[in-house]
Structure formats: C-alpha cells, structure tokens
PDB file of N, CA and C in Angstrom:
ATOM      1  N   UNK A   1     -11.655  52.263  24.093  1.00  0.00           N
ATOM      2  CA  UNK A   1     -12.029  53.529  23.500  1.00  0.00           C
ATOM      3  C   UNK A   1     -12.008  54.654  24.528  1.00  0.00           C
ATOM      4  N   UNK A   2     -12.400  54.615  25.862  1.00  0.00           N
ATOM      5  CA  UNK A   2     -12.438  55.279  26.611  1.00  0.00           C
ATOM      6  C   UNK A   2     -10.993  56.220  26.759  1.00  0.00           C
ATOM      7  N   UNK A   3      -9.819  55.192  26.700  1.00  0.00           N
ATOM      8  CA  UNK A   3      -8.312  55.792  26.908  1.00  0.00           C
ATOM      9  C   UNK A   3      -8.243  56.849  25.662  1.00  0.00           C
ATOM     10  N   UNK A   4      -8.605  56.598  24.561  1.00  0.00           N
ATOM     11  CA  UNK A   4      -8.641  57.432  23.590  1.00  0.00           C
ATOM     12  C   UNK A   4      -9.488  58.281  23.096  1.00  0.00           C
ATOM     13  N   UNK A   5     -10.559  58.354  23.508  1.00  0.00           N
ATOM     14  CA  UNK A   5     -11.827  59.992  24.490  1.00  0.00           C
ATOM     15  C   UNK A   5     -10.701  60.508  25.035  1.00  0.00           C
ATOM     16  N   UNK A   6      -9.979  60.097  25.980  1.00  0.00           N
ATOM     17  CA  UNK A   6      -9.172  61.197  27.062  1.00  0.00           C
ATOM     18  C   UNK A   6      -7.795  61.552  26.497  1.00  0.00           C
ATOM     19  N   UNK A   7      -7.126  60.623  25.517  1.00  0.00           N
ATOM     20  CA  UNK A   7      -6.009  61.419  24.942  1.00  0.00           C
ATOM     21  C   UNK A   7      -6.209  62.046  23.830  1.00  0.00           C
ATOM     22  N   UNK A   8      -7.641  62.208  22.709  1.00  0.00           N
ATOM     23  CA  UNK A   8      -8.546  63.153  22.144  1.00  0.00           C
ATOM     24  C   UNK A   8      -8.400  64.433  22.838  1.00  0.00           C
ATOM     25  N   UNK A   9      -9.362  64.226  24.073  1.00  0.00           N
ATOM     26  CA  UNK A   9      -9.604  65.368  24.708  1.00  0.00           C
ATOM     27  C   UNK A   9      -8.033  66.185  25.173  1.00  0.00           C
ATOM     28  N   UNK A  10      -7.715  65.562  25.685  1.00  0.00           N
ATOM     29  CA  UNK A  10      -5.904  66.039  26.304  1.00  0.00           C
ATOM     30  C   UNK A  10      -5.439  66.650  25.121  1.00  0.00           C
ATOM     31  N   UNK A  11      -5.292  66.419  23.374  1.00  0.00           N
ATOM     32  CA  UNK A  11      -4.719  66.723  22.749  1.00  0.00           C
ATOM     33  C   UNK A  11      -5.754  68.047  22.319  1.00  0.00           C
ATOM     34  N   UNK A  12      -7.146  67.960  22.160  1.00  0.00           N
ATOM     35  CA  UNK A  12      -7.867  68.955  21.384  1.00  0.00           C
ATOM     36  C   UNK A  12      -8.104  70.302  22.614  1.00  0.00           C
ATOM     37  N   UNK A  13      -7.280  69.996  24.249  1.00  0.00           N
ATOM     38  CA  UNK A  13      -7.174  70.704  25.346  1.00  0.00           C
ATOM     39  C   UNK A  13      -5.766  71.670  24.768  1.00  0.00           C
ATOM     40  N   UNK A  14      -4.840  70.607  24.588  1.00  0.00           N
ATOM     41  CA  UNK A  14      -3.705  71.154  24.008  1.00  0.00           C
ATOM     42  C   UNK A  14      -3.405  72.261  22.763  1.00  0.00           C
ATOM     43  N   UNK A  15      -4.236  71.773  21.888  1.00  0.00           N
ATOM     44  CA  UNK A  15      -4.233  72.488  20.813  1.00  0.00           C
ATOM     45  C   UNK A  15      -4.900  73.748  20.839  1.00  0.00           C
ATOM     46  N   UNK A  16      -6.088  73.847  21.683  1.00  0.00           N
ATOM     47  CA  UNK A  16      -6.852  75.382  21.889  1.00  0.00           C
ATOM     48  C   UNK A  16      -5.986  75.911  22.336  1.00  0.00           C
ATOM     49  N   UNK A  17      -5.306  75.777  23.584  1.00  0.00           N
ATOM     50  CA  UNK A  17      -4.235  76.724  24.885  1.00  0.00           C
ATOM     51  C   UNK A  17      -3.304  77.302  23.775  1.00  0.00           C
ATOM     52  N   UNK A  18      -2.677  76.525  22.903  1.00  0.00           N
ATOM     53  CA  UNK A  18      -1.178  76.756  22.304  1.00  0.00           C
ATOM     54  C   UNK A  18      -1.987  77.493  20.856  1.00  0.00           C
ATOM     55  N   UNK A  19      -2.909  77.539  20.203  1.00  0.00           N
ATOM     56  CA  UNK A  19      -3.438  78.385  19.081  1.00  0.00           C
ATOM     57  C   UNK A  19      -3.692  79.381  20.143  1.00  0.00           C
ATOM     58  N   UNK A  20      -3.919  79.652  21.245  1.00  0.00           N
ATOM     59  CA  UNK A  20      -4.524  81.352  21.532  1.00  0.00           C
ATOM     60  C   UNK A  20      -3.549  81.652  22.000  1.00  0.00           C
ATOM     61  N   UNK A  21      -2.851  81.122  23.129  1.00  0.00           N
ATOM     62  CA  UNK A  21      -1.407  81.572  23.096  1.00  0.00           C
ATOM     63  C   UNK A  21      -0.849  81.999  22.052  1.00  0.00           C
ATOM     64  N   UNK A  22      -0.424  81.505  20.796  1.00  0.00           N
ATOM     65  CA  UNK A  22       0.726  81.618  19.875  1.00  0.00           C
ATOM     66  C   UNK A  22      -0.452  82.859  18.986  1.00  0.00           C
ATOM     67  N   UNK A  23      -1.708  82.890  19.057  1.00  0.00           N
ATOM     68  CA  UNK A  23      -2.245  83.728  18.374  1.00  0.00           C
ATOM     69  C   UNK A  23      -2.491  85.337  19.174  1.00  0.00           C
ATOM     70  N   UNK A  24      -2.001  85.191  20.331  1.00  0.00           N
ATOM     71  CA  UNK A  24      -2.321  86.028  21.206  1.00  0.00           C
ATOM     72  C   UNK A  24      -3.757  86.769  21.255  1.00  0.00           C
ATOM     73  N   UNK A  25      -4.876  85.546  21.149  1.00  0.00           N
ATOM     74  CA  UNK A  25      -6.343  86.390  20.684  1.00  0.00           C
ATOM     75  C   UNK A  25      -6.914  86.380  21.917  1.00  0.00           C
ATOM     76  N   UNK A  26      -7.587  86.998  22.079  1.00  0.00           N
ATOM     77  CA  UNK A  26      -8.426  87.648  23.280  1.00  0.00           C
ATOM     78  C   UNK A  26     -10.054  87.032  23.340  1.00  0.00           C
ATOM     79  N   UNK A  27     -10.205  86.565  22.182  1.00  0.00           N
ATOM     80  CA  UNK A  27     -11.571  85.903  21.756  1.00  0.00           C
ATOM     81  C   UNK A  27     -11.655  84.507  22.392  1.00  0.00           C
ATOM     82  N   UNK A  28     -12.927  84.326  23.135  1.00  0.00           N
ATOM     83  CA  UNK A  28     -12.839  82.565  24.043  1.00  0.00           C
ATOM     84  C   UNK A  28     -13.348  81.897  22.967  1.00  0.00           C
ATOM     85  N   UNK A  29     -13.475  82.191  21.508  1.00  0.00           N
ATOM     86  CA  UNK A  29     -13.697  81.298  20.477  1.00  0.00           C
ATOM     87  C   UNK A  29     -12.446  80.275  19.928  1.00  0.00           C
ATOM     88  N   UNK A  30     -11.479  80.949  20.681  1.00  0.00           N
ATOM     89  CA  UNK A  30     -10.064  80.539  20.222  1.00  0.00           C
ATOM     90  C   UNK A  30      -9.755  79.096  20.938  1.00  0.00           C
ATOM     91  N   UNK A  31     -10.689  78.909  22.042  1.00  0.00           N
ATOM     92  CA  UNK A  31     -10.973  78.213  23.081  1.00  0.00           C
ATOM     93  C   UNK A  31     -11.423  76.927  23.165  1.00  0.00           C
ATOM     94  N   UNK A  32     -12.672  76.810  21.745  1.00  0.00           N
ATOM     95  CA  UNK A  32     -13.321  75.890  21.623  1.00  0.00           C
ATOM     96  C   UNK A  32     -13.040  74.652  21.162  1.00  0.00           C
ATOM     97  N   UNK A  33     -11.577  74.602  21.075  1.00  0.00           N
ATOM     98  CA  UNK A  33     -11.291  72.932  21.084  1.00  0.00           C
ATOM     99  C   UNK A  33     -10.492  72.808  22.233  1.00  0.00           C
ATOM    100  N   UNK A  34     -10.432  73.328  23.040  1.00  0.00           N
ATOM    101  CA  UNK A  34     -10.189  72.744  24.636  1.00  0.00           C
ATOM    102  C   UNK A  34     -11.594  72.379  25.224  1.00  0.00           C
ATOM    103  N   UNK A  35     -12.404  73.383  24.782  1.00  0.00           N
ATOM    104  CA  UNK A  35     -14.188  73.163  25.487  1.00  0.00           C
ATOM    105  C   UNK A  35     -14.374  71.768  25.720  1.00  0.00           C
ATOM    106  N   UNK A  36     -14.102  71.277  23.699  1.00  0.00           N
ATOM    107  CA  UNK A  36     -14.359  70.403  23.309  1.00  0.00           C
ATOM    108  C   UNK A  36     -13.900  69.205  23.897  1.00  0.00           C
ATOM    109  N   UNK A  37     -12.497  69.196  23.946  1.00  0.00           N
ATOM    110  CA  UNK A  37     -11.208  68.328  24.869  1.00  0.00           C
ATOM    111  C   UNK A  37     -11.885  68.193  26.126  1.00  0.00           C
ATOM    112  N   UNK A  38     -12.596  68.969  26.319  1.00  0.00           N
ATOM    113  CA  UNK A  38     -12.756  68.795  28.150  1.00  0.00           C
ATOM    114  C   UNK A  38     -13.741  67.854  28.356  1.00  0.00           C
ATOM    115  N   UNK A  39     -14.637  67.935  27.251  1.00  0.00           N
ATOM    116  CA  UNK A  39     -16.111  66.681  27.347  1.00  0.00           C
ATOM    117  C   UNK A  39     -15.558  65.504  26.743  1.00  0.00           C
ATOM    118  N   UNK A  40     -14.660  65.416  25.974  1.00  0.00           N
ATOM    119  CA  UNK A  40     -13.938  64.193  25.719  1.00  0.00           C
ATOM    120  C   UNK A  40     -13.188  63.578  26.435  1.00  0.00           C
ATOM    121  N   UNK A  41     -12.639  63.837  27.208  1.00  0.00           N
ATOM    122  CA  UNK A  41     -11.945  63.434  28.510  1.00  0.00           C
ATOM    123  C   UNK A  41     -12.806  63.409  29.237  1.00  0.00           C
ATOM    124  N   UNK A  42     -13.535  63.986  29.855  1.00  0.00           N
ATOM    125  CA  UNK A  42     -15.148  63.505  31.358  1.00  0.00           C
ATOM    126  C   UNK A  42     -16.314  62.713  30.306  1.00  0.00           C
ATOM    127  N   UNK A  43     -16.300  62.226  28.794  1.00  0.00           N
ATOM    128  CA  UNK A  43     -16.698  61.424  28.703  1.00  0.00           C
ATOM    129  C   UNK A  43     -15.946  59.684  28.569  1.00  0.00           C
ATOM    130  N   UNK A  44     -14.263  60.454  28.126  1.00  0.00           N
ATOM    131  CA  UNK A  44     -13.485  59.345  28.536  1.00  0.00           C
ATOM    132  C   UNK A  44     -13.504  58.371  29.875  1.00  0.00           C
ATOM    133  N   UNK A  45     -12.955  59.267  30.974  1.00  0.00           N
ATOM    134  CA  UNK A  45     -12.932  59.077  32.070  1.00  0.00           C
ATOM    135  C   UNK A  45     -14.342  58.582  32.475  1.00  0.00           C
ATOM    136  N   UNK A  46     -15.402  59.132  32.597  1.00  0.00           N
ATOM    137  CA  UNK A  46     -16.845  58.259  32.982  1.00  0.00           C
ATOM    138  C   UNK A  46     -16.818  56.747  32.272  1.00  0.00           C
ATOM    139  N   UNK A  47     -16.002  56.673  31.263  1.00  0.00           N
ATOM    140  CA  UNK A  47     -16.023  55.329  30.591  1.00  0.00           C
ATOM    141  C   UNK A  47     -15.073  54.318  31.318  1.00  0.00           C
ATOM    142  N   UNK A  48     -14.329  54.834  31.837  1.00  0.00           N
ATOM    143  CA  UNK A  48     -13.981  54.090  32.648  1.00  0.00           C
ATOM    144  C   UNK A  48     -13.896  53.598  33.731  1.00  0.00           C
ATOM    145  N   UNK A  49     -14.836  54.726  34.738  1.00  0.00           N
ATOM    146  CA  UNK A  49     -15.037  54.695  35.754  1.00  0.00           C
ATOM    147  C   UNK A  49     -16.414  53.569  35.936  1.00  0.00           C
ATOM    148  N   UNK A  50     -16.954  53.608  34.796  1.00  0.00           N
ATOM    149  CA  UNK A  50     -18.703  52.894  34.672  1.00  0.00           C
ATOM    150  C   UNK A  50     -18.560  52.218  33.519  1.00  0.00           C
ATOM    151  N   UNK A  51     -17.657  50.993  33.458  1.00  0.00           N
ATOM    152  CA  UNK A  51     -17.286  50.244  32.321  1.00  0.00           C
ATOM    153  C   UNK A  51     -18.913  49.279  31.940  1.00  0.00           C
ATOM    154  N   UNK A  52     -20.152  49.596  32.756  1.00  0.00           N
ATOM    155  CA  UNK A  52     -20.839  48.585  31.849  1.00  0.00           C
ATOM    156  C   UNK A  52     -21.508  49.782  31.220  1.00  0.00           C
ATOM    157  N   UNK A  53     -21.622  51.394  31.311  1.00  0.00           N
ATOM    158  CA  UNK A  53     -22.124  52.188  30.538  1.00  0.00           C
ATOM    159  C   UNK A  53     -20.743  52.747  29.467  1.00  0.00           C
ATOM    160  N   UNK A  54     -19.774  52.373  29.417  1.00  0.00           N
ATOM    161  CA  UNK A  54     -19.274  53.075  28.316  1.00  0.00           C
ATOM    162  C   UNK A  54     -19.461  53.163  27.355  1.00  0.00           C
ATOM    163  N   UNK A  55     -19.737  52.260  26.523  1.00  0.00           N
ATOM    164  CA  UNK A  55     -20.694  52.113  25.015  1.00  0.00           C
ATOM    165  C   UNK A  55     -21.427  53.256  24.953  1.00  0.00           C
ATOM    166  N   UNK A  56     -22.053  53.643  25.565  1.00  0.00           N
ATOM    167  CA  UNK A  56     -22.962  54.621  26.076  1.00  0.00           C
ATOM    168  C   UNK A  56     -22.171  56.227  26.190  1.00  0.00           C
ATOM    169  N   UNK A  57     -20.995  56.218  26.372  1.00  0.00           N
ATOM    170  CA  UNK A  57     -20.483  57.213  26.675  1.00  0.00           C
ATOM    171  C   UNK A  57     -19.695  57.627  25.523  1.00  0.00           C
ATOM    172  N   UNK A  58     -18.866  56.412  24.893  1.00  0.00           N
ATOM    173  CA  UNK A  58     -18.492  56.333  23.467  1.00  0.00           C
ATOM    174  C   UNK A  58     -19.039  56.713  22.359  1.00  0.00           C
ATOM    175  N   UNK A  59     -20.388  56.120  22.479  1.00  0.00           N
ATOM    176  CA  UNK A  59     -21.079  57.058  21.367  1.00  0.00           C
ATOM    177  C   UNK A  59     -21.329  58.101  21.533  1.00  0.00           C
ATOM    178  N   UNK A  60     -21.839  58.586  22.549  1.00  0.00           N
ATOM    179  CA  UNK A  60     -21.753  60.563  22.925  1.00  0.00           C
ATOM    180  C   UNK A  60     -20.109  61.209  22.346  1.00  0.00           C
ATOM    181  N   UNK A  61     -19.220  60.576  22.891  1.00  0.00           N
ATOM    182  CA  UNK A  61     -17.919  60.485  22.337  1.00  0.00           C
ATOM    183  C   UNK A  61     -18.082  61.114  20.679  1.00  0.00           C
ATOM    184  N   UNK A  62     -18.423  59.609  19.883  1.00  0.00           N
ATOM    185  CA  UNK A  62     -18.500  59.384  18.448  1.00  0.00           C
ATOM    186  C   UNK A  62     -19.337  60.801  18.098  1.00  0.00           C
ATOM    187  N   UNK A  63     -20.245  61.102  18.645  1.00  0.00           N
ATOM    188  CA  UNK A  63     -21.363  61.945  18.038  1.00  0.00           C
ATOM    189  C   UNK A  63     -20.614  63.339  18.569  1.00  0.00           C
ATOM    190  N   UNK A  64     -19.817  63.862  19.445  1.00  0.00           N
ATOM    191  CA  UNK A  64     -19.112  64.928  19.559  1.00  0.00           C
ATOM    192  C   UNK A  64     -18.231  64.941  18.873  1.00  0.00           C
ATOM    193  N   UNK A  65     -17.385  64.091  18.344  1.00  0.00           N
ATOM    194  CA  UNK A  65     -16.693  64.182  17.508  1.00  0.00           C
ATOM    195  C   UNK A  65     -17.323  64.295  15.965  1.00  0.00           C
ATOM    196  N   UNK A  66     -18.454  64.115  15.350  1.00  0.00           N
ATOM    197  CA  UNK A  66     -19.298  64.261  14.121  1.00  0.00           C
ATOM    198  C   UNK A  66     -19.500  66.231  14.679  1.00  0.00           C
ATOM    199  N   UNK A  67     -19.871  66.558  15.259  1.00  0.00           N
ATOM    200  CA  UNK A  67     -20.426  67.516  15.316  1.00  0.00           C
ATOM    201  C   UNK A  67     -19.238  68.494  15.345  1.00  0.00           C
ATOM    202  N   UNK A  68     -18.366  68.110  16.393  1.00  0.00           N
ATOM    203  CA  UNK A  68     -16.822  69.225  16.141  1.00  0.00           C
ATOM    204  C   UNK A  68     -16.434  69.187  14.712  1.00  0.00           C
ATOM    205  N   UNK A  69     -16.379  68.407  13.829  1.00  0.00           N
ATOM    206  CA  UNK A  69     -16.025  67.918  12.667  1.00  0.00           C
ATOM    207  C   UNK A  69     -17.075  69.125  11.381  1.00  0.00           C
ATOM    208  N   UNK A  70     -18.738  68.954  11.694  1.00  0.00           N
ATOM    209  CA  UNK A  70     -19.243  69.545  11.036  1.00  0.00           C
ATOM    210  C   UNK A  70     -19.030  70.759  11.565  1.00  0.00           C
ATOM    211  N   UNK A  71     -18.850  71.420  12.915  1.00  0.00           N
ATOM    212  CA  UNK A  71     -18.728  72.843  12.958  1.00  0.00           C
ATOM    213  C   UNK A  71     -17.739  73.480  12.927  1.00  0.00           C
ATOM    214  N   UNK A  72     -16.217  72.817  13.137  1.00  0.00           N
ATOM    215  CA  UNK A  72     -15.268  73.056  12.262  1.00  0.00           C
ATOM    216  C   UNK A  72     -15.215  73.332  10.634  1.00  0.00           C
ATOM    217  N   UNK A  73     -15.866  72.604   9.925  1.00  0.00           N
ATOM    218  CA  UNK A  73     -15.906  72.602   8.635  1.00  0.00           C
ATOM    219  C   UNK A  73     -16.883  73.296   8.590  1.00  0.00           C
ATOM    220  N   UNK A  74     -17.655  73.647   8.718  1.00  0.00           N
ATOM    221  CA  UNK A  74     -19.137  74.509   8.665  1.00  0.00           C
ATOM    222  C   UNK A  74     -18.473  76.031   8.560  1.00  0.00           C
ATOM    223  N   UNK A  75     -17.498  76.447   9.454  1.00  0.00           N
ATOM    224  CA  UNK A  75     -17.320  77.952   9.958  1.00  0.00           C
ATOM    225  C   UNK A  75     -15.981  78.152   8.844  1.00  0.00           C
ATOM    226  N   UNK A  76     -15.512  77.025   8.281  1.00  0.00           N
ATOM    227  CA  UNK A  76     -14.456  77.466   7.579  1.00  0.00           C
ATOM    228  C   UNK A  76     -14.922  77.754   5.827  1.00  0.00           C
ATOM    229  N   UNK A  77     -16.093  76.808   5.865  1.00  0.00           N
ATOM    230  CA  UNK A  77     -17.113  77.441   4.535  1.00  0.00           C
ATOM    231  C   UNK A  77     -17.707  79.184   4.585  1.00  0.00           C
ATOM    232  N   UNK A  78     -17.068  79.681   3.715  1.00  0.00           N
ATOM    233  CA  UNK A  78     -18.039  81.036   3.452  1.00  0.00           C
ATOM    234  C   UNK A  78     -17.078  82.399   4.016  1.00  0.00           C
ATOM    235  N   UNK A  79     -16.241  81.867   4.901  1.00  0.00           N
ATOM    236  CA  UNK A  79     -15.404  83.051   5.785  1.00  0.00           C
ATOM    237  C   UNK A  79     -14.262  82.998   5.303  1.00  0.00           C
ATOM    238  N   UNK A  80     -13.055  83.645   5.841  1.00  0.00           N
ATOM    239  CA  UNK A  80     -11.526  84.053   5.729  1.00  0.00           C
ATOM    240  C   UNK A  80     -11.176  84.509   6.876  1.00  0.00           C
ATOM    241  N   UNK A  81     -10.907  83.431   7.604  1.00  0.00           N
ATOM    242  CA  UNK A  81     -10.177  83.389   8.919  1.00  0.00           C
ATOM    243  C   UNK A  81      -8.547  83.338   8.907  1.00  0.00           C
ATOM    244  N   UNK A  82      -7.915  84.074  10.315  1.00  0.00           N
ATOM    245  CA  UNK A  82      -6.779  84.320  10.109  1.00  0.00           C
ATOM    246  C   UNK A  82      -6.336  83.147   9.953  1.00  0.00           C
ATOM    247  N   UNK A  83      -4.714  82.832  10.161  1.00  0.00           N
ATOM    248  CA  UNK A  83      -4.114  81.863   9.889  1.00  0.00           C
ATOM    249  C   UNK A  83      -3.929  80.650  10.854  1.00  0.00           C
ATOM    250  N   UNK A  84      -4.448  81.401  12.069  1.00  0.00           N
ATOM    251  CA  UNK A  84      -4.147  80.597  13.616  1.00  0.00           C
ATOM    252  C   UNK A  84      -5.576  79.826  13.387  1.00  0.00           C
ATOM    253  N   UNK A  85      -6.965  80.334  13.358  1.00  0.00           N
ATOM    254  CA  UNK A  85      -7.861  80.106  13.436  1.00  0.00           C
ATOM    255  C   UNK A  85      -8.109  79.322  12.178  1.00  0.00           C
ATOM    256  N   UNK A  86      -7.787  79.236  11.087  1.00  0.00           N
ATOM    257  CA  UNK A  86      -8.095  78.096  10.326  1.00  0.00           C
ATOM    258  C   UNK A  86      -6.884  76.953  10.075  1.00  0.00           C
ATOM    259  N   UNK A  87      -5.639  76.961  10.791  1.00  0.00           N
ATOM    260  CA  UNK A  87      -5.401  76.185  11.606  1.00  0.00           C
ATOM    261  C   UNK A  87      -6.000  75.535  12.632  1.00  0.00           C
ATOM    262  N   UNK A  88      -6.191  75.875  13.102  1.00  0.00           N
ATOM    263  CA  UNK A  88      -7.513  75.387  14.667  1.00  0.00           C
ATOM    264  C   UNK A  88      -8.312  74.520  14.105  1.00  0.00           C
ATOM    265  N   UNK A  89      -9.405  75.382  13.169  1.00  0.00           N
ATOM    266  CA  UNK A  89     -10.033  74.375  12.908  1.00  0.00           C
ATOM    267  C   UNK A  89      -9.977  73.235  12.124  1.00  0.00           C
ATOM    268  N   UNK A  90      -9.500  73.279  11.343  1.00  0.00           N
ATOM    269  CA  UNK A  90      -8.579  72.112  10.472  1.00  0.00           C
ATOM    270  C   UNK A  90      -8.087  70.841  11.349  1.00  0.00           C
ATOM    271  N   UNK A  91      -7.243  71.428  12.100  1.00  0.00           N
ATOM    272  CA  UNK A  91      -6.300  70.356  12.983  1.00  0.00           C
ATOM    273  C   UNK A  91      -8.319  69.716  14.401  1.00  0.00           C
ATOM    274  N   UNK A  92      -8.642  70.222  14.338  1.00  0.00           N
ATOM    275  CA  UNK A  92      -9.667  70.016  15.210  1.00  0.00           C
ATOM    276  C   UNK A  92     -10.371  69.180  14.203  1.00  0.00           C
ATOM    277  N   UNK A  93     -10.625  69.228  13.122  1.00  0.00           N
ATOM    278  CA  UNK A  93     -11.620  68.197  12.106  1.00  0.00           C
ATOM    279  C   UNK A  93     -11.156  67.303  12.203  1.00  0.00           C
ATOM    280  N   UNK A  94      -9.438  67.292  11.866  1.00  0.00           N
ATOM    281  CA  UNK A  94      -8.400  65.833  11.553  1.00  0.00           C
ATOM    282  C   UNK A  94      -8.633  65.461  12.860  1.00  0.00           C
ATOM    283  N   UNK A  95      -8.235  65.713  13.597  1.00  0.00           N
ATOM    284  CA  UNK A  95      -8.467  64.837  15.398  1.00  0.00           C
ATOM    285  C   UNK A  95      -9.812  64.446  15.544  1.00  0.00           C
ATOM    286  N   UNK A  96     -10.603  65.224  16.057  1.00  0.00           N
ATOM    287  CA  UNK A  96     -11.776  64.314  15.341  1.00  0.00           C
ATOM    288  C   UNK A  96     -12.034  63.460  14.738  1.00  0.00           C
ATOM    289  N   UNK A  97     -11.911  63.786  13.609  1.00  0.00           N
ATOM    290  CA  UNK A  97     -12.114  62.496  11.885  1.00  0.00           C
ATOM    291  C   UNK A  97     -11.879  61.054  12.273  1.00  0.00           C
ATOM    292  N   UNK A  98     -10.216  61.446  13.121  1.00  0.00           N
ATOM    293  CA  UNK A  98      -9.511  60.526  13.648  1.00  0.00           C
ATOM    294  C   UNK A  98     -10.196  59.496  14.492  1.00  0.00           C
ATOM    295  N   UNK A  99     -10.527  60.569  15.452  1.00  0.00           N
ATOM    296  CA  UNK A  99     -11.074  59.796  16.786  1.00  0.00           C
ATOM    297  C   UNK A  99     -12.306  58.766  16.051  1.00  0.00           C
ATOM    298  N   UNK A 100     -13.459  59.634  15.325  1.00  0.00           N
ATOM    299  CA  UNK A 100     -14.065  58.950  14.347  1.00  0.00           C
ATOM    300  C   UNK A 100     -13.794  57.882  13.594  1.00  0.00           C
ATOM    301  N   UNK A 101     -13.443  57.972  13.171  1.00  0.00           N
ATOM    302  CA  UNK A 101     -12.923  56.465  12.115  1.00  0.00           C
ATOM    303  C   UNK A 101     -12.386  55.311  13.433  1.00  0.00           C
ATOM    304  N   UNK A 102     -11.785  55.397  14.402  1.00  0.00           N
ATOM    305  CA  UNK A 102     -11.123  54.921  15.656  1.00  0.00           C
ATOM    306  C   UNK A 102     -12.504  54.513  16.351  1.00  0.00           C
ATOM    307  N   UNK A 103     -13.562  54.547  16.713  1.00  0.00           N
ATOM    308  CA  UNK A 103     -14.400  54.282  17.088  1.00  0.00           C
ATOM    309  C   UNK A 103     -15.936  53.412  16.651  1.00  0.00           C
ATOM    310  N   UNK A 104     -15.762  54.052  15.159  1.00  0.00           N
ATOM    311  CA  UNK A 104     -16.589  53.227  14.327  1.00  0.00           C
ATOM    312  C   UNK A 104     -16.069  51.622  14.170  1.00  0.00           C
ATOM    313  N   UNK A 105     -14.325  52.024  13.726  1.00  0.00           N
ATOM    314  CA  UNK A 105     -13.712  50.560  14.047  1.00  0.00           C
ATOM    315  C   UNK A 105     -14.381  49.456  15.338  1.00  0.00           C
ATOM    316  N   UNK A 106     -14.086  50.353  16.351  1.00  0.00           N
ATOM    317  CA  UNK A 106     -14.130  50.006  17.529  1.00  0.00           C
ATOM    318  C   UNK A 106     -15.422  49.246  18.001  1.00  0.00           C
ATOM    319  N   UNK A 107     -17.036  50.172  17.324  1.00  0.00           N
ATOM    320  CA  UNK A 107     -18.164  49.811  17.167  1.00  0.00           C
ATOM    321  C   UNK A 107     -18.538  48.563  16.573  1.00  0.00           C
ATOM    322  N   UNK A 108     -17.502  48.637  15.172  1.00  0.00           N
ATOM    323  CA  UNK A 108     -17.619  46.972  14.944  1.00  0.00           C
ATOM    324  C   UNK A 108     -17.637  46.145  15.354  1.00  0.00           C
ATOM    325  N   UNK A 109     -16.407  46.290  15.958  1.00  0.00           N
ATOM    326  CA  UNK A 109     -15.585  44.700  16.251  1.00  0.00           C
ATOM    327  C   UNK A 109     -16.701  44.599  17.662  1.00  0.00           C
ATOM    328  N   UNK A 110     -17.005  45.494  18.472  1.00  0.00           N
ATOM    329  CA  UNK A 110     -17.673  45.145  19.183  1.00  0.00           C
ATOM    330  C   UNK A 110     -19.184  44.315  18.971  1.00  0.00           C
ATOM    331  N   UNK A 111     -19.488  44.587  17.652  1.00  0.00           N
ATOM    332  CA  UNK A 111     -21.138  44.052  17.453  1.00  0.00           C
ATOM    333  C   UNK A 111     -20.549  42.370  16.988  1.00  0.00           C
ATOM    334  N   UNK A 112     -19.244  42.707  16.156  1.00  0.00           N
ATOM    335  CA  UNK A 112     -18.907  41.317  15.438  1.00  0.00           C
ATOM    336  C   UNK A 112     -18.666  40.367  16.665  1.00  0.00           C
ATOM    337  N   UNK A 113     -18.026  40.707  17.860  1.00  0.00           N
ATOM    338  CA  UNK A 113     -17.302  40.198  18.998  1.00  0.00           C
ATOM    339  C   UNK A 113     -18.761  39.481  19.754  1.00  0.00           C
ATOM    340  N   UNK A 114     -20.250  40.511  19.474  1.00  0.00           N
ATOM    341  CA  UNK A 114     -21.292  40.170  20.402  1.00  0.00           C
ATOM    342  C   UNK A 114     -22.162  39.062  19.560  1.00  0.00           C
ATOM    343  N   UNK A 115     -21.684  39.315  18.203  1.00  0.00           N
ATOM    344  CA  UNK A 115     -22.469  37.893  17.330  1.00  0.00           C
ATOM    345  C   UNK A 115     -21.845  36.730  17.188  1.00  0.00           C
ATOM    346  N   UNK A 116     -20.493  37.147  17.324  1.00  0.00           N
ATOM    347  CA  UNK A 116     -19.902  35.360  17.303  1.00  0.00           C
ATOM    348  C   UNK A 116     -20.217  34.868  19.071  1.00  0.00           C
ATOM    349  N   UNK A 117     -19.975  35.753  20.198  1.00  0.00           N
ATOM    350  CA  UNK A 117     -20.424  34.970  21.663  1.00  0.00           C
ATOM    351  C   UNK A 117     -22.621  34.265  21.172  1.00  0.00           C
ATOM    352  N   UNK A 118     -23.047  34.824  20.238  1.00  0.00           N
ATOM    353  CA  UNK A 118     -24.462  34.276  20.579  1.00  0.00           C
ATOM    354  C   UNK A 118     -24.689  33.869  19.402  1.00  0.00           C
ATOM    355  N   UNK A 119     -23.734  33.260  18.657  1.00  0.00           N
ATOM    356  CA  UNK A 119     -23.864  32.351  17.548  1.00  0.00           C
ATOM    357  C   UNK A 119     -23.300  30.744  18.164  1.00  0.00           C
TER     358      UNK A 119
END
C-alpha cells in the first residue's frame, strides 16, 4: 500500500500543477490536490521507510483520502465553479475513491492474512 500512497500522491501532485497551469489561475486553491499529493507520498514513503509502522501510516493514508473525497464533494455542492476547477475536484474524488476502495481491500486481506496465522 505504501507504493500506492506515493503514486496517489505523484498523480494528485500532477493533477494540481497541470489544472493551474492549463487554468492559468493565480489562486493557491488551485493547488490543493498537490498539497494533498504531497502528504500522500511522505505518508507513502514513511511506510516504507518504517515497515513495522505502516499500517499506521496507511490508515492516515485511508482517512486523507475520505476527507479529500468529502471536501472535494462538499465544495462542489451549492457552488458553480469554472470548468478547470470542477474538473479538479472531480478527478481528485475519483483518485481518492480509488486509492480508497484499494486500501480497504488491502485492510482486509490483511486482518484475514492475521486470523488464518493465529487460527
């Protein structure tokens, strides 16, 4: 899970730079899924650097990704954002969502993996 925190982060790094670029906005709100990318990757990377705390880092992971997800979707309720910016956030929910569902998996197999070793 850790490799995929950091190619999360690398991609949700990617996607802020190239929406403010291509939007030419001046606003560091345009920003906030690189922010985001950046704690996903230094929580990636710590996961691998400190493989008996990654679990630990994964779920901070899991739970940044719930929260990009609700405040993506949160800011796109009620407003009319341009076209770059609700792009952004959209593509920032789906990566997320992604990473989400990718980790919960991941959460499983790990509890299933820790009950069949102490069965």
């Amino acid at each position: 899970m850790a490799s995929k925190s950091i190619i999360t982060g690398f991609v949700l790094i990617v996607l802020g730079v190239v929406v403010t670029a291509a939007s030419d906005s001046n606003s560091v709100t345009s920003l906030i899924p690189a922010f985001v990318g950046v704690v996903f990757a230094i929580l990636g990377i710590a996961g691998k650097q400190k493989p008996e705390l990654n679990h630990h880092f994964m779920h901070g992971a899991a739970m940044l990704s719930l929260l990009a997800i609700l405040g993506s979707l949160g800011s796109l309720i009620g407003r009319s954002g341009s076209g770059w910016a609700v792009f952004s956030q959209i593509a920032t929910s789906v990566i997320c969502a992604f990473f989400l569902v990718l980790a919960i998996q991941s959460f499983k197999e790990a509890r299933a993996a820790r009950e069949l070793e102490g069965a």
